[in-house]
Protein backbone atom coordinates (compact mmCIF):
# COMPACT_ATOMS: atom_id res chain seq x y z
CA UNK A 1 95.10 96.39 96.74
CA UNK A 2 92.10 97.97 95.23
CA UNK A 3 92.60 100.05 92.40
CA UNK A 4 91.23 103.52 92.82
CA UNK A 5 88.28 104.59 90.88
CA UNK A 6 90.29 108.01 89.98
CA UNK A 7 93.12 108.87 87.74
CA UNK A 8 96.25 110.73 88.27
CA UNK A 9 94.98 113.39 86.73
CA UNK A 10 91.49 113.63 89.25
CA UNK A 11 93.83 113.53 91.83
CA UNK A 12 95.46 116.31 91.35
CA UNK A 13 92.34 118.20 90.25
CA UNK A 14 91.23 117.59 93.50
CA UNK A 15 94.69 118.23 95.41
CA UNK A 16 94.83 121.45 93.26
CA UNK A 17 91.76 123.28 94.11
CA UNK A 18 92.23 122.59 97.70
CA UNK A 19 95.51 124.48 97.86
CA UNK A 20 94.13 127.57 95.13
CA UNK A 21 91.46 128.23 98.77
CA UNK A 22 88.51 126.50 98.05
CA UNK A 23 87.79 124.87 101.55
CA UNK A 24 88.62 121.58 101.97
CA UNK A 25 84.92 120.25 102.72
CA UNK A 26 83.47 121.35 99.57
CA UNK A 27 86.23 120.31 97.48
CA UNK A 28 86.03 116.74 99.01
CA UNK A 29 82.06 116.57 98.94
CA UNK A 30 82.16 118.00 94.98
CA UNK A 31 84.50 115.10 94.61
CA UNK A 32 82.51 112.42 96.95
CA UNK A 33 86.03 111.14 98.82
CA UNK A 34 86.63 111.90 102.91
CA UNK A 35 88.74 114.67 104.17
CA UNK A 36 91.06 111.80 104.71
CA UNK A 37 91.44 110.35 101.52
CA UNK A 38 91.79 114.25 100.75
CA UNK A 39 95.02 115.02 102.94
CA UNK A 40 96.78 111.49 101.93
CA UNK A 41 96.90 112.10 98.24
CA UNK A 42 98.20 115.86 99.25
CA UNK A 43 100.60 114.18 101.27
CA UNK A 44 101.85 112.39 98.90
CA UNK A 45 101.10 113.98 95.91
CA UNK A 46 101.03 117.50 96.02
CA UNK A 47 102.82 119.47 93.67
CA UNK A 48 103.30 116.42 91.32
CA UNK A 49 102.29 116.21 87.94
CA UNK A 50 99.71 113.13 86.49
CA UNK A 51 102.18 111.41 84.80
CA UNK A 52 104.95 111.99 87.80
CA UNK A 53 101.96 110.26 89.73
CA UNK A 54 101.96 107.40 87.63
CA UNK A 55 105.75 107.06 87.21
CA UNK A 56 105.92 107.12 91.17
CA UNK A 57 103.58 104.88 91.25
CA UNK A 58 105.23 102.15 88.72
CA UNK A 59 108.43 103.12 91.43
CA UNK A 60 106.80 102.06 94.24
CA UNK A 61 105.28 98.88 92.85
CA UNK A 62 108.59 97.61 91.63
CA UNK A 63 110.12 98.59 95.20
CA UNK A 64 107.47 96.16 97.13
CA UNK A 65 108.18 93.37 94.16
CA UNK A 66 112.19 93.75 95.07
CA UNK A 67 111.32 93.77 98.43
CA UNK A 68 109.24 90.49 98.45
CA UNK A 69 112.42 89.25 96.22
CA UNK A 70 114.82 90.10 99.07
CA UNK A 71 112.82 89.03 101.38
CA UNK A 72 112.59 85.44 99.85
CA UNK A 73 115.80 85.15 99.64
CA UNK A 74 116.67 85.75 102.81
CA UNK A 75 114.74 83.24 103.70
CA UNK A 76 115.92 80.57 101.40
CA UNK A 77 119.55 81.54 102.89
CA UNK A 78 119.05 81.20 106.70
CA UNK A 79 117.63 77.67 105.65
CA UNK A 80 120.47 76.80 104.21
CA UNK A 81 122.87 77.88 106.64
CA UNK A 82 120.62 75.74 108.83
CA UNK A 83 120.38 72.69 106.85
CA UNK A 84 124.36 72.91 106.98
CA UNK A 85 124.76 73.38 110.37
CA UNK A 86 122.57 70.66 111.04
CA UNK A 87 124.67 68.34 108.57
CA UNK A 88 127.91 69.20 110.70
């Protein structure tokens, strides 16, 4: 994934002046990011502080990392049960 060329604290710059009223098109343009980009770091980060960004973010990194573990596993299990049920 490509690391984003603003921090935390940009972010919710950004996310902040769009909810004090300043329309939506300006902020993003000041900024130089799409009304997209715009309403998916709201989405997910309005209200939050920079370093609750950055703490959610170091959550949801370790969640895909367990997840590839589990999923690897998983894996490695139904092969077994196959390699002994071939074996019987």
């Amino acid at each position: 994934m490509q690391a984003s060329r603003f921090t935390d604290a940009q972010k919710a710059f950004v996310i902040r002046q769009g909810e004090e009223g300043t329309p939506v098109a300006q902020v993003c343009r000041k900024a130089g990011i799409s009304q997209a980009t715009f309403f998916n770091w709201k989405k997910k980060c309005a209200g939050l502080l920079p370093s609750e960004m950055r703490r959610l973010r170091e959550l949801e990194d370790e969640n895909s990392r367990l997840k590839r573990i589990v999923a690897d596993l998983t894996l490695d299990r139904e092969m077994l049960q196959y390699v002994v049920k071939r074996r019987l």
